[in-house]
Protein backbone atom coordinates (compact mmCIF):
# COMPACT_ATOMS: atom_id res chain seq x y z
CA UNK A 1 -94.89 93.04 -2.41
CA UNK A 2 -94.32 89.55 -1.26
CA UNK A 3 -98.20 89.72 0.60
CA UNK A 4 -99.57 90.98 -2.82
CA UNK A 5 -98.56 88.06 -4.84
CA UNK A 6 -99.41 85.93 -2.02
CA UNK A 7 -103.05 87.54 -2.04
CA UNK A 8 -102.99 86.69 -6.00
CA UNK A 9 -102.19 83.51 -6.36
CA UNK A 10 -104.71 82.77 -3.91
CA UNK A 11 -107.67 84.40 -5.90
CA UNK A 12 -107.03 82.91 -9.03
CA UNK A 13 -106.53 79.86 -7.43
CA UNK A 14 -110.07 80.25 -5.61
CA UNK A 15 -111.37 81.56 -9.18
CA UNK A 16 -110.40 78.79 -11.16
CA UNK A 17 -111.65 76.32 -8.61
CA UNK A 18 -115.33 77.53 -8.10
CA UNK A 19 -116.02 79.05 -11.87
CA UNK A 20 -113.61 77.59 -14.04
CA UNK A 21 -111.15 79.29 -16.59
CA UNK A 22 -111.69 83.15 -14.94
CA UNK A 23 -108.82 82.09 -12.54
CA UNK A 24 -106.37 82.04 -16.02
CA UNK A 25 -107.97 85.63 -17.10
CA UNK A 26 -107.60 86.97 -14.07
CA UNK A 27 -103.71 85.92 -14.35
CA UNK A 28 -103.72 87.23 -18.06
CA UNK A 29 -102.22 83.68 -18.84
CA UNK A 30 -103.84 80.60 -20.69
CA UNK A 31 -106.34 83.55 -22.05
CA UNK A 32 -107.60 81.45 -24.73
CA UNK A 33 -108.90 78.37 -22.42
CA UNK A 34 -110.02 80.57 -19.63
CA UNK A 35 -112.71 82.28 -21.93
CA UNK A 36 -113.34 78.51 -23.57
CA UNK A 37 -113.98 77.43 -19.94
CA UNK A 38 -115.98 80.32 -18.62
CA UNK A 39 -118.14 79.91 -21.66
CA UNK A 40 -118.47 76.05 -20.93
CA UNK A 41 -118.99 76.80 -16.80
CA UNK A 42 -121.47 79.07 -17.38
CA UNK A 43 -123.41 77.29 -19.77
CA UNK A 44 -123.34 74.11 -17.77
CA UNK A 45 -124.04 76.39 -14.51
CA UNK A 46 -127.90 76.66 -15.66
CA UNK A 47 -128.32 72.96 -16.62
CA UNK A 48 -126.57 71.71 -13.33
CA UNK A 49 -128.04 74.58 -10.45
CA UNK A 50 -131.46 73.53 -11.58
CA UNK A 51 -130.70 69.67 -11.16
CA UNK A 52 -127.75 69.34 -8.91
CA UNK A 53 -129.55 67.03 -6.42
CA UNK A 54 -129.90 64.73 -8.80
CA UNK A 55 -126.40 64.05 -10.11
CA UNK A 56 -124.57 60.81 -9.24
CA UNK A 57 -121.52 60.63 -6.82
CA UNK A 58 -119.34 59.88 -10.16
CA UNK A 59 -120.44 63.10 -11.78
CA UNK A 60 -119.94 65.82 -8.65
CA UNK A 61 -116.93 63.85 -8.32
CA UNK A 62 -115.54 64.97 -11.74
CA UNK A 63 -116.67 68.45 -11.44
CA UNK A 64 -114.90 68.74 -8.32
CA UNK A 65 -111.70 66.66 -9.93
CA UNK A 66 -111.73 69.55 -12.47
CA UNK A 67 -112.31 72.81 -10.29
CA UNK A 68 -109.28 70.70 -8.29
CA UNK A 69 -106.86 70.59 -11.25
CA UNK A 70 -107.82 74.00 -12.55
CA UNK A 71 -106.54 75.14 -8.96
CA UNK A 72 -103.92 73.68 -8.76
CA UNK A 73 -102.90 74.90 -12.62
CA UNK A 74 -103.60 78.80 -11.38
CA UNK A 75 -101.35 78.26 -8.28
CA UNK A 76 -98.45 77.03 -10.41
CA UNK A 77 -98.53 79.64 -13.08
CA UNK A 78 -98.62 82.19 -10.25
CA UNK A 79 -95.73 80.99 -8.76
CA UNK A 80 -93.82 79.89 -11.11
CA UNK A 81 -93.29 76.50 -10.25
CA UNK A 82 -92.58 73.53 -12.69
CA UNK A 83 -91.86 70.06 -12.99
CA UNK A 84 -88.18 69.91 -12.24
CA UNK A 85 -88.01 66.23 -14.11
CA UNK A 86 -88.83 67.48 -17.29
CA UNK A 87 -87.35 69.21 -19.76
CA UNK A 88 -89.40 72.69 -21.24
CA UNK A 89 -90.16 71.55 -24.28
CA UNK A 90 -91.75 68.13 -22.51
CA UNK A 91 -93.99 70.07 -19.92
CA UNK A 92 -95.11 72.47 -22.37
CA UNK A 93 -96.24 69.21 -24.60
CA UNK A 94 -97.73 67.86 -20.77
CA UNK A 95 -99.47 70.87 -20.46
CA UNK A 96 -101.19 71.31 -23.87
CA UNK A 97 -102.47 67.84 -23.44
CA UNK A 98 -103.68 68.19 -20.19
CA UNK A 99 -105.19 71.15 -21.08
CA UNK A 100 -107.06 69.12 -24.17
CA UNK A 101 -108.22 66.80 -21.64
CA UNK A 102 -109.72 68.91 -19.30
CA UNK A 103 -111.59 70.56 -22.07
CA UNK A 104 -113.18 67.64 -23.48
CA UNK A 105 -114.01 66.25 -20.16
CA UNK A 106 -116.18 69.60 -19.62
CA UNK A 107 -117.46 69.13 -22.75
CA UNK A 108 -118.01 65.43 -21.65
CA UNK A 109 -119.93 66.40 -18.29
CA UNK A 110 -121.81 69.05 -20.05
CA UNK A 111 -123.33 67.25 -22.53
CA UNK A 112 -124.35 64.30 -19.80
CA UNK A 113 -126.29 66.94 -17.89
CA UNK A 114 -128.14 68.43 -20.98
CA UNK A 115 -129.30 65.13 -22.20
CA UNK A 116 -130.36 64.42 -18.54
CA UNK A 117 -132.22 68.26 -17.17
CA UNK A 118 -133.28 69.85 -21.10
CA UNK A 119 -136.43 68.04 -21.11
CA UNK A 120 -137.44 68.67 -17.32
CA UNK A 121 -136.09 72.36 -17.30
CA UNK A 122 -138.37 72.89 -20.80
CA UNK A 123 -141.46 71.73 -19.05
CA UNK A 124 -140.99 73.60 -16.10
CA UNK A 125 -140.21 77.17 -17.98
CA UNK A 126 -143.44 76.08 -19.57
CA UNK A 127 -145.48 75.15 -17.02
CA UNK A 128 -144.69 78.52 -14.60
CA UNK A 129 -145.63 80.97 -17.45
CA UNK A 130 -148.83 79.01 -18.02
CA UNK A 131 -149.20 78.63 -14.59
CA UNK A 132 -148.17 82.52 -14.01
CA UNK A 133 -150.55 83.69 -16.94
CA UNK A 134 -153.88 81.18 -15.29
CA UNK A 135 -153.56 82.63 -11.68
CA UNK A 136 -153.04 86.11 -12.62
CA UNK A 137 -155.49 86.57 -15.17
CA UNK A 138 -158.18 84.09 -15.18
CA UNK A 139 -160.43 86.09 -12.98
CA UNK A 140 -160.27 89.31 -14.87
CA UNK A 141 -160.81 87.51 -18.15
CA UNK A 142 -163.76 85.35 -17.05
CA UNK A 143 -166.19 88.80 -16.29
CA UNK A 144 -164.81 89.69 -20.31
CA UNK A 145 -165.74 88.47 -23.25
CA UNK A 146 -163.62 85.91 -24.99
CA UNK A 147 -162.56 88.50 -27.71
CA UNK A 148 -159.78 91.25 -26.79
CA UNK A 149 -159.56 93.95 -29.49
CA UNK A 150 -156.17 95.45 -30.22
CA UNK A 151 -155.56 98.78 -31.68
CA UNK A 152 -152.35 99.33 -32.90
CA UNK A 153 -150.72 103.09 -33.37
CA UNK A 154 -149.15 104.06 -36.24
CA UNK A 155 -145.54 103.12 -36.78
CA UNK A 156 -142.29 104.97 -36.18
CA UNK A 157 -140.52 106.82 -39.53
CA UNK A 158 -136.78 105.17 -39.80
CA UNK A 159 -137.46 101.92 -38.31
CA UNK A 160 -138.03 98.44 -40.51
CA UNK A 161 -141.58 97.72 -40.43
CA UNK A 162 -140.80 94.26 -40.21
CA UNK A 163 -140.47 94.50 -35.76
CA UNK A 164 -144.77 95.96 -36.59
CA UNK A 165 -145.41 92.23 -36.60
CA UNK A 166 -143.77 91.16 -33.18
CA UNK A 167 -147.59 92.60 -31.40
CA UNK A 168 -149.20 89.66 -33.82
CA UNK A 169 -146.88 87.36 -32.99
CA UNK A 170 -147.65 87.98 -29.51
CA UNK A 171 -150.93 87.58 -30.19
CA UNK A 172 -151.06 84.05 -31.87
CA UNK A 173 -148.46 83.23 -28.84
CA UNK A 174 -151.38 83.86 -25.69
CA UNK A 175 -154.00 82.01 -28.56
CA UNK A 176 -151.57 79.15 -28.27
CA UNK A 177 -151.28 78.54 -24.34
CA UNK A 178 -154.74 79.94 -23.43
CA UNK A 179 -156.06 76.72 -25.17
CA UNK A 180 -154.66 74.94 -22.04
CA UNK A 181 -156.75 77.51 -19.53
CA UNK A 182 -160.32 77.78 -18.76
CA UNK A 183 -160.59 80.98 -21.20
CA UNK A 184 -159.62 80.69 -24.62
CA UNK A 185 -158.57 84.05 -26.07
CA UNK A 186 -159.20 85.51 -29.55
CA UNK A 187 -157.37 89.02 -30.22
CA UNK A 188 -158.95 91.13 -32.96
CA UNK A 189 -157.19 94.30 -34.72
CA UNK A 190 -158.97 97.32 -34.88
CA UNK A 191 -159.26 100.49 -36.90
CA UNK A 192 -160.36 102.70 -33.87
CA UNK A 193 -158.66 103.76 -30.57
CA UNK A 194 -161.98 104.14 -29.16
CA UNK A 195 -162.89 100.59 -29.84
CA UNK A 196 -159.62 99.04 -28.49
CA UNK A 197 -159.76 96.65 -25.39
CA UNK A 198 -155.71 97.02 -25.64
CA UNK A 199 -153.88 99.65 -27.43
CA UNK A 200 -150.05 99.58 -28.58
CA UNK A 201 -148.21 102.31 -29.03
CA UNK A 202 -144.07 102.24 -30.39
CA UNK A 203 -140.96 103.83 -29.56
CA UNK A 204 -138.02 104.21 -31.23
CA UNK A 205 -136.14 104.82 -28.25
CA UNK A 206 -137.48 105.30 -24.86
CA UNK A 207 -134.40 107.09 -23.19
CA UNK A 208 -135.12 105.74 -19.80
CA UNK A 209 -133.32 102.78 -19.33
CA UNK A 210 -136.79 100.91 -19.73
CA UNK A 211 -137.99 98.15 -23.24
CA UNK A 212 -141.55 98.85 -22.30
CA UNK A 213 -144.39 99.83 -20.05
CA UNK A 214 -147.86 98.81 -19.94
CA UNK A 215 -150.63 100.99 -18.33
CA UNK A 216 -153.45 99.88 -16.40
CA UNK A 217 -153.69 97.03 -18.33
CA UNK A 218 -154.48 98.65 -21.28
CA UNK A 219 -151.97 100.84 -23.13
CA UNK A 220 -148.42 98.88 -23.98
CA UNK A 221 -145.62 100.78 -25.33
CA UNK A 222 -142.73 98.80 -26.73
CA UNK A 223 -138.79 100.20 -27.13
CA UNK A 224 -137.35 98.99 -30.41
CA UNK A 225 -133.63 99.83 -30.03
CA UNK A 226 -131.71 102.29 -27.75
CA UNK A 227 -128.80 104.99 -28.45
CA UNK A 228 -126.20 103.14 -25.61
CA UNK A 229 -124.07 101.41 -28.12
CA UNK A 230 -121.33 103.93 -29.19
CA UNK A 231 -123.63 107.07 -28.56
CA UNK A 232 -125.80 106.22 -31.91
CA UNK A 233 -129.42 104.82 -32.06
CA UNK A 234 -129.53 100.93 -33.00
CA UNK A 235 -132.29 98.88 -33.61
CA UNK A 236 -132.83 95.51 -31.31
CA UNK A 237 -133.17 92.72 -33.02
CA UNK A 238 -136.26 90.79 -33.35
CA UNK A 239 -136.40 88.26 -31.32
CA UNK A 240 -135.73 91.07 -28.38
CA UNK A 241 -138.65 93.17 -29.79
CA UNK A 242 -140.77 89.68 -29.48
CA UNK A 243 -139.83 89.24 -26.45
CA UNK A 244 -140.95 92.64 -25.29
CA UNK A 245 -144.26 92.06 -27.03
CA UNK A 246 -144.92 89.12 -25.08
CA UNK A 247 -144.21 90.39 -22.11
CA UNK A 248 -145.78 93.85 -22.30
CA UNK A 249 -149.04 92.19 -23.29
CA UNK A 250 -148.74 89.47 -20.53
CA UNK A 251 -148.88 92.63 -18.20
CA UNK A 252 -152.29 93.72 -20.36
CA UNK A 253 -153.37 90.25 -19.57
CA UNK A 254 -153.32 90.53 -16.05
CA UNK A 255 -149.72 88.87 -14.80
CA UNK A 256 -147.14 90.51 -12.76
CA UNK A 257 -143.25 90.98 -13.05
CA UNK A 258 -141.43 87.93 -12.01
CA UNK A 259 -138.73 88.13 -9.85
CA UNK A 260 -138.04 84.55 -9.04
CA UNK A 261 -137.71 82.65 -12.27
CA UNK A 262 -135.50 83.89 -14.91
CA UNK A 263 -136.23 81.34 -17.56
CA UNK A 264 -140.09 82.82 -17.44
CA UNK A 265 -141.36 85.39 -20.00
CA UNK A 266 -142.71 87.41 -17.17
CA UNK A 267 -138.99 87.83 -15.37
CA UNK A 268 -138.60 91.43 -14.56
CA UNK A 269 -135.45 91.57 -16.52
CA UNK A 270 -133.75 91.30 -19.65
CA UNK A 271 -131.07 91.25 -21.76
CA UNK A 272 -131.64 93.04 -24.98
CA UNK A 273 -129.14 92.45 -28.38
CA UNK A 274 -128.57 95.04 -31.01
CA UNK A 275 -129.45 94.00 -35.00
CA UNK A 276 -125.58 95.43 -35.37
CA UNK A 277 -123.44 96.77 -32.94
CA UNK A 278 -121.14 98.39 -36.15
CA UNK A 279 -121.69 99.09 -39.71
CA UNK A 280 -119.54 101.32 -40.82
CA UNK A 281 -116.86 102.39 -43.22
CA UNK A 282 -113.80 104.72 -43.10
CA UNK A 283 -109.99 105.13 -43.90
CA UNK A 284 -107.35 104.44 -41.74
CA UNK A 285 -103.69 106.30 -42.79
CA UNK A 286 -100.21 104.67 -43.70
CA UNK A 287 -99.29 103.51 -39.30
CA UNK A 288 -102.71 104.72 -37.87
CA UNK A 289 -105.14 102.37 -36.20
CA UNK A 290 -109.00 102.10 -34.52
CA UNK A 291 -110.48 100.35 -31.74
CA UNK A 292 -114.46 99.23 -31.93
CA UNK A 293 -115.88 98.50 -28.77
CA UNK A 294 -118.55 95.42 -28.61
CA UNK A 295 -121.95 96.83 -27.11
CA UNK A 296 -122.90 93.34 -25.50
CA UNK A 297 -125.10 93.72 -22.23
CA UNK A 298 -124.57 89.87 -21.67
CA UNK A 299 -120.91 88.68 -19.47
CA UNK A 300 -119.67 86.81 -22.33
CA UNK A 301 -121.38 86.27 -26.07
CA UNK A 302 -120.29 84.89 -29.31
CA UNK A 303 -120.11 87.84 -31.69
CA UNK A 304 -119.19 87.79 -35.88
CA UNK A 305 -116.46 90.47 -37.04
CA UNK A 306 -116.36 91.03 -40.82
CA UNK A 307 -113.74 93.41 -42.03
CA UNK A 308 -112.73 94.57 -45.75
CA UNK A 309 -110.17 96.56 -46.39
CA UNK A 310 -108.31 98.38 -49.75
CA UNK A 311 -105.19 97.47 -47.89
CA UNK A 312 -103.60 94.97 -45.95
CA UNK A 313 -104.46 95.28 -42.21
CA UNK A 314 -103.84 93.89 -39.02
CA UNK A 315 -106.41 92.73 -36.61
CA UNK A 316 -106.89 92.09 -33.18
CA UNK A 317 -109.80 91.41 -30.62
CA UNK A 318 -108.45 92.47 -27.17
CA UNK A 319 -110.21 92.49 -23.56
CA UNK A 320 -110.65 96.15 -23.19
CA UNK A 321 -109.70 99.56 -24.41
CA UNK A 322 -106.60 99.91 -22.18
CA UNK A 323 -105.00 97.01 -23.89
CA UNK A 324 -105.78 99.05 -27.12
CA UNK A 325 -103.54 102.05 -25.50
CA UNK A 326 -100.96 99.90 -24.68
CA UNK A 327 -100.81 98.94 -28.29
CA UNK A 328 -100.88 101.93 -29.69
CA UNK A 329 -97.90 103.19 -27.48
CA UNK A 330 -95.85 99.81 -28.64
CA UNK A 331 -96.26 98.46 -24.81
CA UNK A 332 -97.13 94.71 -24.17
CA UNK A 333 -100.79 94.22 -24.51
CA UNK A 334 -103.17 91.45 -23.92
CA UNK A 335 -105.42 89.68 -27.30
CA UNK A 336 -107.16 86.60 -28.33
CA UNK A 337 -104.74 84.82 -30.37
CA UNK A 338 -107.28 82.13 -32.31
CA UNK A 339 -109.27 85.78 -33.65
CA UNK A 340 -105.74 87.24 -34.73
CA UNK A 341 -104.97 88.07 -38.07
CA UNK A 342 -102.25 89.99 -39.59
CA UNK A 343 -101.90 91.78 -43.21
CA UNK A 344 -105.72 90.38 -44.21
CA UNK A 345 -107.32 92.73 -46.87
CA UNK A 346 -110.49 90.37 -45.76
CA UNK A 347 -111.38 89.32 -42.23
CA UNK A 348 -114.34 87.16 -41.29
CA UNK A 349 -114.34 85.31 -37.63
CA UNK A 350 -116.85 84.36 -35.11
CA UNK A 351 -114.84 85.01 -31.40
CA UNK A 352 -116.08 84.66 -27.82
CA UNK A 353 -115.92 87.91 -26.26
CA UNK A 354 -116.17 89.26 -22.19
CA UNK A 355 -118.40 92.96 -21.92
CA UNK A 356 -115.41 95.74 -22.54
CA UNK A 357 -113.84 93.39 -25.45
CA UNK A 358 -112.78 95.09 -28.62
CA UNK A 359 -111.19 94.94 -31.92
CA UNK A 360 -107.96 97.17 -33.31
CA UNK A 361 -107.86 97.58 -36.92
CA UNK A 362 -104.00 99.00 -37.67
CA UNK A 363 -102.71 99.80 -41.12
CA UNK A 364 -98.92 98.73 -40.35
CA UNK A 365 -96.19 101.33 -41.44
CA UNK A 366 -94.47 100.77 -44.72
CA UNK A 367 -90.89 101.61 -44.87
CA UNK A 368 -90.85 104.02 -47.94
CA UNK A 369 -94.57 105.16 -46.63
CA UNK A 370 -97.82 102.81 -47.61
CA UNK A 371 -100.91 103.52 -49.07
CA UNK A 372 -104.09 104.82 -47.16
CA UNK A 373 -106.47 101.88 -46.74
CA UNK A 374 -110.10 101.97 -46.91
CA UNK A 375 -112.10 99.70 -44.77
CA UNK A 376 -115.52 98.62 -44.12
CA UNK A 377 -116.29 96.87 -40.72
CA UNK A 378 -119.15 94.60 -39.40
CA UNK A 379 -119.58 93.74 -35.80
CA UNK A 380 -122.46 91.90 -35.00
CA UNK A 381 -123.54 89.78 -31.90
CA UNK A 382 -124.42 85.99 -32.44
């Protein structure tokens, strides 16, 4: 046993040192600023990997200051060690505002880096899809005419039309950049397959694991929303459609998958979000209570809960389903205590959340027997 805990404390501490805050979640202690620090880590993680050669001694000397403190932090709360020379009360106080301190001095080195790599990281993104879209279809568009004609297949029943207009969008997007190429492109709609340069066709769900395909240049079929959140078919939303557009009719255009570059529009992957994870209502008896899953595909997102309810409720957003079992048996159970709420006929909250996260609606038992409540819930991600 003594080996296990040994083993522990040592990967938090190594966790909390290279990606800060998952060292605390790991330890199911400090939940609340491990998730505020993972968020902050890996947002600064894209700004600083692209530009870490070009940070001053002062700076890595910080980051490293922090990933040391962090460390240290994990190691104690493992172990159990304190400051003997102060009372509780006193290094709880000395923790809080150490705690503050190390937040805002992420925050701090953060923002430094944004102001210093947004602008060069913008015009590189830029300049490797315009590069990527030049070299791979300059040739194949110079023995063409300047004109590519696009026929576009009737529309799916049950889907808003309004995701019909991401293809056009696409459109006036290659317009845009191919001003900057030798070519200049023009994309006409037509009336007739027959006529079509390009052809679209639409899926309401592709069942393959795949957003889109595009076939010998020429026919592009684009997934508009998928049945893997909570067995039931949701719609993307439409900046994910877009972004299939784009890249489906890159493809049509001559340029390959990227595998290199994930900030490009031709990167072989991405990360699609759902229009709403949960829209729902239902009832929930006098004791009983319900656990929504959040259908994220990203490792931690910012999503908006909106529950209204006949009767007073109580709310939680918790890490994973088995922490929603241990609640329901009356065991110890791990939640987010800034997203808690208890006996709320109206919830409303915007909450960072890890992939498995959750929220438990529970009507709480009334003594002489309460009322059946009737609730409508919202779960949508940011």
């Amino acid at each position: 046993m003594a080996n296990k805990g040994h083993k522990k404390t040592w990967i938090a501490v190594l966790l909390n040192f290279f990606i800060y805050g998952l060292g605390y979640i790991y330890l199911r202690k400090k939940i609340g600023l491990g998730i505020l620090l993972l968020i902050l880590d890996m947002v600064s993680f894209g700004f600083i990997s692209n530009s870490f050669s070009n940070l001053g001694a002062d700076e890595v000397f910080f980051w490293v200051l922090v990933g040391v403190w962090l460390a240290l932090d994990a190691y104690r709360l493992s172990t159990g060690h304190r400051i003997t020379a102060l009372s509780e009360s006193s290094q709880k106080i000395g923790e809080k505002i150490l705690d503050t301190l190390i937040v805002l001095l992420v925050i701090s080195l953060l923002l430094h880096s944004i102001v210093s790599t947004l602008n060069p990281k913008e015009a590189k993104s830029l300049s490797l899809l315009q590069t990527d879209v030049k070299t791979k279809t300059t040739q194949e568009l110079q023995s063409q005419t300047k004109v590519v004609k696009i026929y576009i297949n009737t529309f799916p029943s049950g889907v808003d039309k309004k995701y019909e207009n991401s293809i056009r969008e696409a459109m006036s997007f290659y317009e845009r950049i191919s001003s900057n190429l030798s070519v200049s492109l023009s994309f006409i709609e037509v009336s007739k397959f027959s006529e079509a340069d390009v052809y679209i066709n639409w899926f309401k769900e592709f069942g393959t694991g795949s957003l889109g395909h595009t076939i010998n240049q020429k026919g592009i079929d684009i997934g508009l929303g998928d049945s893997n959140c909570l067995e039931r078919w949701r719609p993307y939303t439409y900046d994910t459609v877009l972004h299939i557009a784009k890249h489906e009719l890159g493809h049509a255009l001559g340029a390959d998958d990227d595998y290199e570059h994930p900030d490009t529009l031709m990167y072989y992957k991405f990360l699609t979000k759902y229009e709403i994870d949960i829209e729902e209502s239902d009832v929930l008896s006098d004791g009983w209570s319900t656990f929504y899953p959040v259908c994220t595909k990203n490792d931690v997102a910012i999503y908006s809960f909106e529950v209204t309810s006949t009767e007073p409720l109580d709310i939680y957003i918790v890490p994973s389903r088995q922490d929603y079992e241990l609640f329901r048996k009356g065991l110890k159970f791990t939640h987010y205590p800034p997203c808690q709420e208890e006996k709320v006929k109206f919830y409303e909250k915007k909450c960072p959340v890890l992939r498995d996260f959750g929220i438990i609606l529970k009507n709480p038992s009334e003594l002489l027997g309460g009322n059946t409540a009737q609730f409508k819930i919202k779960v949508k991600e940011s």
